[in-house]
PDB file of N, CA and C in Angstrom:
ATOM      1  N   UNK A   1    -161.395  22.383  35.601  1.00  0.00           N
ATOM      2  CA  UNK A   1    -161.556  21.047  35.059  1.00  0.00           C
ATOM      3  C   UNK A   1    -163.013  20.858  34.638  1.00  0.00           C
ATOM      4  N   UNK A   2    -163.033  20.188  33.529  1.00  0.00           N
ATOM      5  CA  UNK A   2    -164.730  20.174  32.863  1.00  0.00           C
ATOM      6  C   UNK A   2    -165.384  18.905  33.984  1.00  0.00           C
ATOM      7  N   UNK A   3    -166.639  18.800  34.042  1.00  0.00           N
ATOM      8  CA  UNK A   3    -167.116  18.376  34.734  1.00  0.00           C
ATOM      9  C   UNK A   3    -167.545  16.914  33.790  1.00  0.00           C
ATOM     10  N   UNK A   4    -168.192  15.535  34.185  1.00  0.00           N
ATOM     11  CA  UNK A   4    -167.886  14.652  33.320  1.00  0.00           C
ATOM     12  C   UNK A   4    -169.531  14.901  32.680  1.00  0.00           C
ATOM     13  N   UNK A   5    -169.811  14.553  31.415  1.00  0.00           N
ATOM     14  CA  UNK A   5    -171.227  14.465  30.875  1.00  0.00           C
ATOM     15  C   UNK A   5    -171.870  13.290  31.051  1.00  0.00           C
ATOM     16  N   UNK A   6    -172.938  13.286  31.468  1.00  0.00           N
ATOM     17  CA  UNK A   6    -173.676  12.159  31.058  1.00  0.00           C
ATOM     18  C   UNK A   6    -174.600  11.850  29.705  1.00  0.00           C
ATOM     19  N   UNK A   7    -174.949  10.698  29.665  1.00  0.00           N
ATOM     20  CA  UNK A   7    -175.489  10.243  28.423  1.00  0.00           C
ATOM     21  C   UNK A   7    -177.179  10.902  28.265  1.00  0.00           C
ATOM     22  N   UNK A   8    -177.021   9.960  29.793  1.00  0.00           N
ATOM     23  CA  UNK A   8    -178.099  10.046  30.422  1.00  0.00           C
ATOM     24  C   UNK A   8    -179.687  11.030  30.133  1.00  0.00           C
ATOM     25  N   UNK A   9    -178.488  12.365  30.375  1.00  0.00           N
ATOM     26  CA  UNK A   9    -179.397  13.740  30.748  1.00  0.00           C
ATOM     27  C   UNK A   9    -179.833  14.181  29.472  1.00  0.00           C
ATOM     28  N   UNK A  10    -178.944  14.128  28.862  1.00  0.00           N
ATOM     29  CA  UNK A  10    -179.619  14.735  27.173  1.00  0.00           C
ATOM     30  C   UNK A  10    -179.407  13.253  26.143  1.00  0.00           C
ATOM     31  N   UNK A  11    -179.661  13.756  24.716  1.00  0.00           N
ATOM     32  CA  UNK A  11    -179.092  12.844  24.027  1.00  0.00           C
ATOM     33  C   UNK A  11    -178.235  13.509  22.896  1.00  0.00           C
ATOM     34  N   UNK A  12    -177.217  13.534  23.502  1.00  0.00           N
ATOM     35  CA  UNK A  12    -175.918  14.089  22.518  1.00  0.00           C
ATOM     36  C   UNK A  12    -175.399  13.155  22.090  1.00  0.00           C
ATOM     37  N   UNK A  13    -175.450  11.728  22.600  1.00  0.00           N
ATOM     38  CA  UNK A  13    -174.646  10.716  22.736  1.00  0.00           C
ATOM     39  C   UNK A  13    -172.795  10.922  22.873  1.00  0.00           C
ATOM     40  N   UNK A  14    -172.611   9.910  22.793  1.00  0.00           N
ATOM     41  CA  UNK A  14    -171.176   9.302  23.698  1.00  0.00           C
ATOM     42  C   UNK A  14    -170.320  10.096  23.288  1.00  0.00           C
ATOM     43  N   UNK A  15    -170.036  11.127  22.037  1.00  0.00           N
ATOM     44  CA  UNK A  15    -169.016  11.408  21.542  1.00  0.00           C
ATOM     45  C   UNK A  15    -168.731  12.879  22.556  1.00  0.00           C
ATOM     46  N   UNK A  16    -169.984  13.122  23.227  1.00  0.00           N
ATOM     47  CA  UNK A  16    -170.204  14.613  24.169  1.00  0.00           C
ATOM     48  C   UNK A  16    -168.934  14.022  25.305  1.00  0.00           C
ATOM     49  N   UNK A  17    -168.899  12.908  25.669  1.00  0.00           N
ATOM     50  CA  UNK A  17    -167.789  12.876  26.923  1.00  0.00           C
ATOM     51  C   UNK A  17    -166.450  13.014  26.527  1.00  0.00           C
ATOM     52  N   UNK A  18    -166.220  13.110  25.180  1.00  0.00           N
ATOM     53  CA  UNK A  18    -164.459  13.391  24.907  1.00  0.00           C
ATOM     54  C   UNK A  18    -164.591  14.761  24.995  1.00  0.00           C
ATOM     55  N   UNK A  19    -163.956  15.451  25.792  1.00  0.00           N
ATOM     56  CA  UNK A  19    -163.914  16.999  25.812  1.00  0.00           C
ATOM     57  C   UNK A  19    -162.188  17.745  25.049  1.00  0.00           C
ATOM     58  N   UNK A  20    -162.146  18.258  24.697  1.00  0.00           N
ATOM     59  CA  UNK A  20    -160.471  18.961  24.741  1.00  0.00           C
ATOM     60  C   UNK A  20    -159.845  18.864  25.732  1.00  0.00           C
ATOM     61  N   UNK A  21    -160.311  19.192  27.072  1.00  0.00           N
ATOM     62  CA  UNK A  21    -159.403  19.207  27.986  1.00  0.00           C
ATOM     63  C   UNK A  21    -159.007  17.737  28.143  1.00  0.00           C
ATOM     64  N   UNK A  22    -160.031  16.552  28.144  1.00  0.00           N
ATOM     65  CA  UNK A  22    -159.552  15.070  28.270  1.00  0.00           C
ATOM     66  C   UNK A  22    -158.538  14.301  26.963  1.00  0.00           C
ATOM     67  N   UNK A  23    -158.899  15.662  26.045  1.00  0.00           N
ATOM     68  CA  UNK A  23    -157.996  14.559  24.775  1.00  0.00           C
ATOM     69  C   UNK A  23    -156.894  15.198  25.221  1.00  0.00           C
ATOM     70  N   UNK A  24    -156.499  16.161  25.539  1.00  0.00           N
ATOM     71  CA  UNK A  24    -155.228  16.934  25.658  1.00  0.00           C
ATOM     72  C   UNK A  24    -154.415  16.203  27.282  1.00  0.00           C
ATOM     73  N   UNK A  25    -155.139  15.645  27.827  1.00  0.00           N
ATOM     74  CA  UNK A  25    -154.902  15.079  29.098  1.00  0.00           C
ATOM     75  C   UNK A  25    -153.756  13.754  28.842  1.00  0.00           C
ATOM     76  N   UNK A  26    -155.168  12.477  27.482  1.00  0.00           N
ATOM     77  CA  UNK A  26    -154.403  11.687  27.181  1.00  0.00           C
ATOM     78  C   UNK A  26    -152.948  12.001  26.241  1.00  0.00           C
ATOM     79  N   UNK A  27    -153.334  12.796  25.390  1.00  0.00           N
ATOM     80  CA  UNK A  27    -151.868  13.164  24.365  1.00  0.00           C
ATOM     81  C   UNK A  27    -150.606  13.459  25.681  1.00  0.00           C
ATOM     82  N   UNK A  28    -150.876  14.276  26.396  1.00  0.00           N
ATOM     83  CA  UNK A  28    -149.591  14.485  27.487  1.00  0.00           C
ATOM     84  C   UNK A  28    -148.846  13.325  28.376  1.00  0.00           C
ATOM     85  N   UNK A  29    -150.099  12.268  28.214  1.00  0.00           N
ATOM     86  CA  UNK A  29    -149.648  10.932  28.839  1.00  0.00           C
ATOM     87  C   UNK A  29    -148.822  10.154  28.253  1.00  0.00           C
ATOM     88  N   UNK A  30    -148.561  10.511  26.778  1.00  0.00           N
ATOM     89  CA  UNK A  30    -148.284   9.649  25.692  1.00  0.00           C
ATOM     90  C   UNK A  30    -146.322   9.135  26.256  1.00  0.00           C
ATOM     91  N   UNK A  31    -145.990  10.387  26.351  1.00  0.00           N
ATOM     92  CA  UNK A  31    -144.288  10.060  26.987  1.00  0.00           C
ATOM     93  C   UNK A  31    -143.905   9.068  27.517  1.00  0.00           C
ATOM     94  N   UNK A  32    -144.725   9.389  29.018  1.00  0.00           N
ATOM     95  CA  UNK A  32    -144.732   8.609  29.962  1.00  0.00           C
ATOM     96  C   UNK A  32    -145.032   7.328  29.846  1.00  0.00           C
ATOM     97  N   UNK A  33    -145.600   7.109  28.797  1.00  0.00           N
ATOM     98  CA  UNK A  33    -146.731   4.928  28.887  1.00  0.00           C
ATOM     99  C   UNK A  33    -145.663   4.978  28.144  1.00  0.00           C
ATOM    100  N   UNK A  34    -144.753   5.344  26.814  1.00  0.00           N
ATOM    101  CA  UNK A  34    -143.994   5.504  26.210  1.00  0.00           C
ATOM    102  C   UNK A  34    -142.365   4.717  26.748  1.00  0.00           C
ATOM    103  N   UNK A  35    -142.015   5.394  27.664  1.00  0.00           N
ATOM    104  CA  UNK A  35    -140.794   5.126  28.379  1.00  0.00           C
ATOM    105  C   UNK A  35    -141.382   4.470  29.258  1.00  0.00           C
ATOM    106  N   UNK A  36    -142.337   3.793  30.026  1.00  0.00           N
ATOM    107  CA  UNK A  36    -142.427   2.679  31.272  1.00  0.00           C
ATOM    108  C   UNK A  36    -142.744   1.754  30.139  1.00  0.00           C
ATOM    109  N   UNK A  37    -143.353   1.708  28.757  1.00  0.00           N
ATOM    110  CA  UNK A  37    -143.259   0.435  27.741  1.00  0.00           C
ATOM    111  C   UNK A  37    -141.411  -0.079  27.359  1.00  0.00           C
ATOM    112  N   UNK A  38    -140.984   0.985  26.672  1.00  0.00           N
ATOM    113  CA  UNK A  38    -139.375   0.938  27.291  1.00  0.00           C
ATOM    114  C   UNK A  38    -138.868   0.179  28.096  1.00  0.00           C
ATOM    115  N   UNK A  39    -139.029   0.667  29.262  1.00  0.00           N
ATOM    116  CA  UNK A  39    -138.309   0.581  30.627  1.00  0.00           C
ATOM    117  C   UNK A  39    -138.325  -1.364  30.852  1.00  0.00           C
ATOM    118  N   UNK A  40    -139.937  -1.614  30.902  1.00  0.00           N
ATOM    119  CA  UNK A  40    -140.377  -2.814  30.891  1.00  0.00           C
ATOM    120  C   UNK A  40    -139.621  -3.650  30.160  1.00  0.00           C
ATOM    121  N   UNK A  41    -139.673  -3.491  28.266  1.00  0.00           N
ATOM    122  CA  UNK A  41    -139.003  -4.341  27.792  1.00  0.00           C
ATOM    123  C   UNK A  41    -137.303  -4.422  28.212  1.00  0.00           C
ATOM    124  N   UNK A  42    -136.836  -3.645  28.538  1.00  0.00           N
ATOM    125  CA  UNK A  42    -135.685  -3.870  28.688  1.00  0.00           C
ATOM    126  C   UNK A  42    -135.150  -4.492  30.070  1.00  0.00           C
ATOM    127  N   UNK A  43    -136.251  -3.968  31.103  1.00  0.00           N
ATOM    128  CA  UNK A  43    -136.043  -4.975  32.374  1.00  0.00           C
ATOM    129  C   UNK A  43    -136.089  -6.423  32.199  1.00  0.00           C
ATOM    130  N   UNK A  44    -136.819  -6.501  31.603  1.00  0.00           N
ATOM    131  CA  UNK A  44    -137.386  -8.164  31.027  1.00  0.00           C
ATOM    132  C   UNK A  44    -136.132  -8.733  30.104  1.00  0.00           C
ATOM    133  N   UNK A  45    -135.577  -8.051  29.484  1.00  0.00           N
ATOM    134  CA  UNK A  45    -134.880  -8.687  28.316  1.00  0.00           C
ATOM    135  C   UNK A  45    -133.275  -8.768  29.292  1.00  0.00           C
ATOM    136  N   UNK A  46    -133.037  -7.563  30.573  1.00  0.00           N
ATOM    137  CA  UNK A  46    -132.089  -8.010  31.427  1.00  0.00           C
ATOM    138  C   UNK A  46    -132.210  -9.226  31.985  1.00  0.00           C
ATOM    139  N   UNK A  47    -133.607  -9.476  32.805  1.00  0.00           N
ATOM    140  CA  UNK A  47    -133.624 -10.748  33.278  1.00  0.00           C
ATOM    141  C   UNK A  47    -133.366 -11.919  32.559  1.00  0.00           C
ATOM    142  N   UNK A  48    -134.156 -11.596  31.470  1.00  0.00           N
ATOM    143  CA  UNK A  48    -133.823 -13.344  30.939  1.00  0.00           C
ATOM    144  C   UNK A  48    -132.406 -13.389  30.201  1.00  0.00           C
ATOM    145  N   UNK A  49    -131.795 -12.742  30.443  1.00  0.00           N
ATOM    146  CA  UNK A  49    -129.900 -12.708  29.819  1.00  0.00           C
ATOM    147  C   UNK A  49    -129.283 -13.107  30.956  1.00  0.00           C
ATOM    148  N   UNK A  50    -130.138 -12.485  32.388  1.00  0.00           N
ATOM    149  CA  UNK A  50    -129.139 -12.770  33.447  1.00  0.00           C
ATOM    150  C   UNK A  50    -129.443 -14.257  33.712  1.00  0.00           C
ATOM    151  N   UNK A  51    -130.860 -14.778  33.862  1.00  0.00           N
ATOM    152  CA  UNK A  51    -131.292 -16.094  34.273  1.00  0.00           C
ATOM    153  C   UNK A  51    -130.779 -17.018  33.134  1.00  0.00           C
TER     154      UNK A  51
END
C-alpha cells in the first residue's frame, strides 16, 4: 500500500496525493455506493407506499 504524501515536504502540490493505487481503490467502490444508492431508494419508496 503507497504510503500517503504530504504537501508539506516538497512542493509537488495536491495532485501528488492521487496515486493509482487510490484511484483504482475508488473505481472498485463504484458497485457498491451504486447498489446501497439502489437499495435506499427503494426502501424509502416501500415505506412511503406502506405508510
Amino acid at each position: 500500500m503507497a504510503q500517503d504524501h504530504s504537501c508539506v515536504d516538497c512542493k509537488s502540490g495536491c495532485a501528488a496525493r492521487h496515486t493509482e493505487e487510490r484511484t483504482a481503490e475508488e473505481i472498485q467502490a463504484g458497485p457498491y455506493l451504486l447498489f446501497a444508492a439502489a437499495a435506499i431508494v427503494l426502501l424509502s419508496l416501500a415505506v412511503r407506499w406502506l405508510v
